[in-house]
C-alpha atoms as a PDB file:
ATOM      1  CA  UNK A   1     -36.263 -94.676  10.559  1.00  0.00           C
ATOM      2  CA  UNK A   2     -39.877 -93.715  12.370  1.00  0.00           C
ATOM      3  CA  UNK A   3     -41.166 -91.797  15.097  1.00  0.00           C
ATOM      4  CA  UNK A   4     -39.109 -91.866  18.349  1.00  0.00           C
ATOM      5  CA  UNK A   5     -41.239 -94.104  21.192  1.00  0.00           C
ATOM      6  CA  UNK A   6     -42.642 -92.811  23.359  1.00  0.00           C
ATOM      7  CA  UNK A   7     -40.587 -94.373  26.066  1.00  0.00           C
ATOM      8  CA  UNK A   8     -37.515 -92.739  24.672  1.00  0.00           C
ATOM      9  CA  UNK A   9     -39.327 -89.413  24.752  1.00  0.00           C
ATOM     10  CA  UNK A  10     -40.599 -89.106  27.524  1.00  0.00           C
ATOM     11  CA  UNK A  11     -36.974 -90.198  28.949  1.00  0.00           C
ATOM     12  CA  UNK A  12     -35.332 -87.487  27.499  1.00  0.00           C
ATOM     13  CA  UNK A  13     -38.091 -84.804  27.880  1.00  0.00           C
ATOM     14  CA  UNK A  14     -37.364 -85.964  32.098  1.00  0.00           C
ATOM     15  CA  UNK A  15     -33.587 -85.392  31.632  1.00  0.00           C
ATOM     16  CA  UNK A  16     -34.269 -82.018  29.780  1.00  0.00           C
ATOM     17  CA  UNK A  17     -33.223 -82.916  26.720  1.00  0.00           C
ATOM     18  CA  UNK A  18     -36.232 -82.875  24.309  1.00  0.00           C
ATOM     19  CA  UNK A  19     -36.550 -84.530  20.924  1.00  0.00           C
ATOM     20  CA  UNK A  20     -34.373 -82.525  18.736  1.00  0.00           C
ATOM     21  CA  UNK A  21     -30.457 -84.287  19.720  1.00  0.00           C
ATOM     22  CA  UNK A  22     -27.512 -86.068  18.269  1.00  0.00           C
ATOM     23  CA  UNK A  23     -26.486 -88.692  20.714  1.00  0.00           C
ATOM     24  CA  UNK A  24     -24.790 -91.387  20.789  1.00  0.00           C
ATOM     25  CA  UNK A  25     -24.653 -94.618  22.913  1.00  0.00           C
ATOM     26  CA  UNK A  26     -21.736 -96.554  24.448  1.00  0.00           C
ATOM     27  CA  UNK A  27     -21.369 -99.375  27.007  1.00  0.00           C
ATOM     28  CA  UNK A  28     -19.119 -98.831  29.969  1.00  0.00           C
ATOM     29  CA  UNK A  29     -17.416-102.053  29.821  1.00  0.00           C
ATOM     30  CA  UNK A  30     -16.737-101.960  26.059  1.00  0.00           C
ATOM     31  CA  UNK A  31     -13.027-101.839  24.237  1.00  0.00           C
ATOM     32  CA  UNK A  32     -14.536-100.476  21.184  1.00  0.00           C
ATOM     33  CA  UNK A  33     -16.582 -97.914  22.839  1.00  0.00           C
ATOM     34  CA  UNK A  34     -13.860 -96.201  24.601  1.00  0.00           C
ATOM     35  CA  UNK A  35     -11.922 -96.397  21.142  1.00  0.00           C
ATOM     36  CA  UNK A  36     -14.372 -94.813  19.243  1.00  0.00           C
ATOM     37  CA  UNK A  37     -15.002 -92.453  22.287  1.00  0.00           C
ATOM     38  CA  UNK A  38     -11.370 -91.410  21.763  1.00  0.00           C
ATOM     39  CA  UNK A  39     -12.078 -90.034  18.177  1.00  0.00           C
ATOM     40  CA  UNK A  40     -14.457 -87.393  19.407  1.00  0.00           C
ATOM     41  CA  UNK A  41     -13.236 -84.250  19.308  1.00  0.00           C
ATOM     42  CA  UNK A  42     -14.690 -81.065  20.158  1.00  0.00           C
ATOM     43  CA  UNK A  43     -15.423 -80.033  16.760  1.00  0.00           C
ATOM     44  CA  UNK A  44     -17.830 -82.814  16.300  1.00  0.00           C
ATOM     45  CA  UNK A  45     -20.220 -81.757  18.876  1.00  0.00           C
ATOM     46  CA  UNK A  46     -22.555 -79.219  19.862  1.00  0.00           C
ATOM     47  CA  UNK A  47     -22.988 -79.031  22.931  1.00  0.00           C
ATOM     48  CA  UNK A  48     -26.254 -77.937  23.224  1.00  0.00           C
ATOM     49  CA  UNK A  49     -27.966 -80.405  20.704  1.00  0.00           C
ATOM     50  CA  UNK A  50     -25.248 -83.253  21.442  1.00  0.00           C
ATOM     51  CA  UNK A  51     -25.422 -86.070  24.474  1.00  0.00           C
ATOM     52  CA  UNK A  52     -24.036 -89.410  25.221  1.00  0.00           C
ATOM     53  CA  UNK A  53     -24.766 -92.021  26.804  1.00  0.00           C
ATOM     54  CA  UNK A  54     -23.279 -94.476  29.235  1.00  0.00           C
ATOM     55  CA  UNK A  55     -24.951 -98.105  29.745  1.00  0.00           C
ATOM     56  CA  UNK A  56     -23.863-100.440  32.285  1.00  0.00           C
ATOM     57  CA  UNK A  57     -22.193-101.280  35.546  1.00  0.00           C
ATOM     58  CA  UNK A  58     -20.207 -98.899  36.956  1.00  0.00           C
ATOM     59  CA  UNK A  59     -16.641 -99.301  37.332  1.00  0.00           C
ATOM     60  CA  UNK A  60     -13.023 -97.864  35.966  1.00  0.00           C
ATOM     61  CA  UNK A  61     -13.948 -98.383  32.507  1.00  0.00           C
ATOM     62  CA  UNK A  62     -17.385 -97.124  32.957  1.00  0.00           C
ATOM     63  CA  UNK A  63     -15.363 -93.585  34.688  1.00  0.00           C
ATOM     64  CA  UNK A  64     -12.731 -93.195  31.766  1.00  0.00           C
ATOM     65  CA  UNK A  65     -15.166 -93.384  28.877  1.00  0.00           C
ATOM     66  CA  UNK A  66     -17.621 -90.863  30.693  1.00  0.00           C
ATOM     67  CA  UNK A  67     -14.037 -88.365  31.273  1.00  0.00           C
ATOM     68  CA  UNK A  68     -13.365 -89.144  27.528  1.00  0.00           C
ATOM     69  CA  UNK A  69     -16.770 -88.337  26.450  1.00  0.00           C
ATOM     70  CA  UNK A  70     -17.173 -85.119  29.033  1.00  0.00           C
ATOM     71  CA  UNK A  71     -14.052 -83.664  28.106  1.00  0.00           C
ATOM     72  CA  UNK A  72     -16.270 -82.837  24.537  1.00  0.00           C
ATOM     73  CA  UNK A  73     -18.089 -80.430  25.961  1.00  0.00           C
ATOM     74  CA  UNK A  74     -21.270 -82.884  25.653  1.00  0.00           C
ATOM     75  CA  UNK A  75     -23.579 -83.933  27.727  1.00  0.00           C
ATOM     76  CA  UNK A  76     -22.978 -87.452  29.044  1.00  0.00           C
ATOM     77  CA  UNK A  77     -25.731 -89.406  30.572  1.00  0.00           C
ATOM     78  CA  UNK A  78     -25.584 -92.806  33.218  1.00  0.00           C
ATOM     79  CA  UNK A  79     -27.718 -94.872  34.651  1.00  0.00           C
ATOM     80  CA  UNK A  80     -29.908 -95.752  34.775  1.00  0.00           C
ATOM     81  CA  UNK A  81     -31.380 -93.320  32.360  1.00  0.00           C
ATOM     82  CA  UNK A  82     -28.752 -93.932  29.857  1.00  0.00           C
ATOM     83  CA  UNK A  83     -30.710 -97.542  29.678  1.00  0.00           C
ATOM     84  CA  UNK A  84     -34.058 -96.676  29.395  1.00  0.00           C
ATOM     85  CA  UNK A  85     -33.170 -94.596  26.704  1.00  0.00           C
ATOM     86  CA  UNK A  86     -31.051 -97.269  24.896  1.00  0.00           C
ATOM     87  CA  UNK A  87     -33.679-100.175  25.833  1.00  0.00           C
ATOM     88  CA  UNK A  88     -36.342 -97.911  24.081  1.00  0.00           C
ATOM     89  CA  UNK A  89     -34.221 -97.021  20.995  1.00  0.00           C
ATOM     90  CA  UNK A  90     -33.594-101.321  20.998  1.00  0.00           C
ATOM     91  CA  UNK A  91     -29.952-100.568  20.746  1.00  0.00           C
ATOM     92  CA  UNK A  92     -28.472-103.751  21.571  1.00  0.00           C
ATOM     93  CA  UNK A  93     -25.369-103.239  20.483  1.00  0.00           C
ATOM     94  CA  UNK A  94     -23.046-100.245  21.198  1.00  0.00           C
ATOM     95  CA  UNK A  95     -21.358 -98.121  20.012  1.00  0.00           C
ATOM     96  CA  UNK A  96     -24.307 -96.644  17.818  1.00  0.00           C
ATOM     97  CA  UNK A  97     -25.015 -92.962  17.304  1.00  0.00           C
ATOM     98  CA  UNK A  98     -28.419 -91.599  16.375  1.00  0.00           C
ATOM     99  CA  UNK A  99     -30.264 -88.277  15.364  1.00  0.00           C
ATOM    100  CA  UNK A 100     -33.466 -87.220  16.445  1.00  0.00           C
ATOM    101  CA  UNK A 101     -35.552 -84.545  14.975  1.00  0.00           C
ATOM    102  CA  UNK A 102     -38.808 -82.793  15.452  1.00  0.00           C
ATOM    103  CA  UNK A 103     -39.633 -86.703  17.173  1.00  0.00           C
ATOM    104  CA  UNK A 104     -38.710 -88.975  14.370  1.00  0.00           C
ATOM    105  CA  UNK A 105     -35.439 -91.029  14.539  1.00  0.00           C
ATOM    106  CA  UNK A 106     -33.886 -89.742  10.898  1.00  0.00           C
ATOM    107  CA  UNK A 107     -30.524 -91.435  11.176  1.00  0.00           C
ATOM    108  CA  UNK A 108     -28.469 -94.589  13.038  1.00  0.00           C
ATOM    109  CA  UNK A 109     -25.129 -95.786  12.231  1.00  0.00           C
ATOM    110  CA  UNK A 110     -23.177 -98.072  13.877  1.00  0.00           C
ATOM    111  CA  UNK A 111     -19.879 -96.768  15.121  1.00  0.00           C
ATOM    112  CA  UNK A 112     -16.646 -98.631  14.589  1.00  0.00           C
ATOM    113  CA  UNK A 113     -14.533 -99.862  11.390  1.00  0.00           C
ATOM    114  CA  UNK A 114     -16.019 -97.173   8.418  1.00  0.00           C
ATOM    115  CA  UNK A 115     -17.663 -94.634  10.517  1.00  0.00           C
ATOM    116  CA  UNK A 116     -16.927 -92.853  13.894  1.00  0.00           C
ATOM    117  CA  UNK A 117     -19.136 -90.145  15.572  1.00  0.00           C
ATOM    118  CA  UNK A 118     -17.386 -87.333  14.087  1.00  0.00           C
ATOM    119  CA  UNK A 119     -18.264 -88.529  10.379  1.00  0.00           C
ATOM    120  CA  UNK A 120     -21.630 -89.105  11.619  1.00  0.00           C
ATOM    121  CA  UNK A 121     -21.667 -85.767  12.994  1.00  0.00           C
ATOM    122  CA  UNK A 122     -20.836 -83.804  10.003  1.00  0.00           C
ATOM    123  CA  UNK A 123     -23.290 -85.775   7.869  1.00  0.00           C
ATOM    124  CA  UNK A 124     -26.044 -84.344  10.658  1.00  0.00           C
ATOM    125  CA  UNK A 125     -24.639 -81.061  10.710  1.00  0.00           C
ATOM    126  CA  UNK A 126     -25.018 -81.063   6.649  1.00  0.00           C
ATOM    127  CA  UNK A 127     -28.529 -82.184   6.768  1.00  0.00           C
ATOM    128  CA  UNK A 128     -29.486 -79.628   9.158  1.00  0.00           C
ATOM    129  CA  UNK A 129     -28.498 -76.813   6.887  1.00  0.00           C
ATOM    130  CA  UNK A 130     -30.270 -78.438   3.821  1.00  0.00           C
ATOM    131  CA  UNK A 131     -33.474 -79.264   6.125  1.00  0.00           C
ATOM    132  CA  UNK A 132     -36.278 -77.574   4.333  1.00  0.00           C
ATOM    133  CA  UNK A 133     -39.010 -76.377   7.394  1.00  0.00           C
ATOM    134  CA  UNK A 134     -42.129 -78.856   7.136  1.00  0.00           C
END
């Protein structure tokens, strides 16, 4: 995967984030997004190591994936740093969840037909307890 850029980190390091997060990103206007943001459930995120984010316009879409994806207990994040953190990932194409640890992007998957964020999540979760300290 590579080191995160250093767009994207200093992005989250202004939001208070840092480079140690599961995330993933969705569009506002999106179908798919707000169905896959629908198969979250609690269980699949931590809140403290777990954000989303929210590209585009806003609007009613925009407002009922961002109450879907709050109602996690995550932290959801809009414009427009939602965007510059997207842009800087090159995610083009939403929904797509990522990890990032100790600054290197270690895993991406696209989100839709064969994998949702809570399968990604547990995979994460599972490589975090086998993580061997560098």
């Amino acid at each position: 995967m590579g080191p995160l850029p250093e767009r994207a980190a200093a992005a989250l390091e202004r939001i208070g984030v840092g480079t140690d997060v599961t995330a993933a990103v969705f569009a506002g206007d999106r179908a798919l997004c707000l169905e896959q943001a629908r198969l979250i459930k609690a269980a699949d995120v931590d809140p403290g190591r777990t954000m989303f984010l929210v590209t585009g316009p806003e609007g009613d879409d925009a407002a009922r994936l961002r109450d879907v994806l709050a109602s996690t207990g995550a932290r959801v994040v809009t414009e427009p740093d939602a965007s510059r953190i997207a842009d800087a990932l090159e995610v083009s194409d939403p929904p797509l969840a990522f990890h990032v640890s100790k600054g290197r992007i270690v895993a991406r998957s696209r989100l839709g037909p064969g994998g949702d964020f809570g399968r990604f999540s547990r995979q994460i979760r599972q490589w975090l307890k086998t993580e061997q300290p560098a």
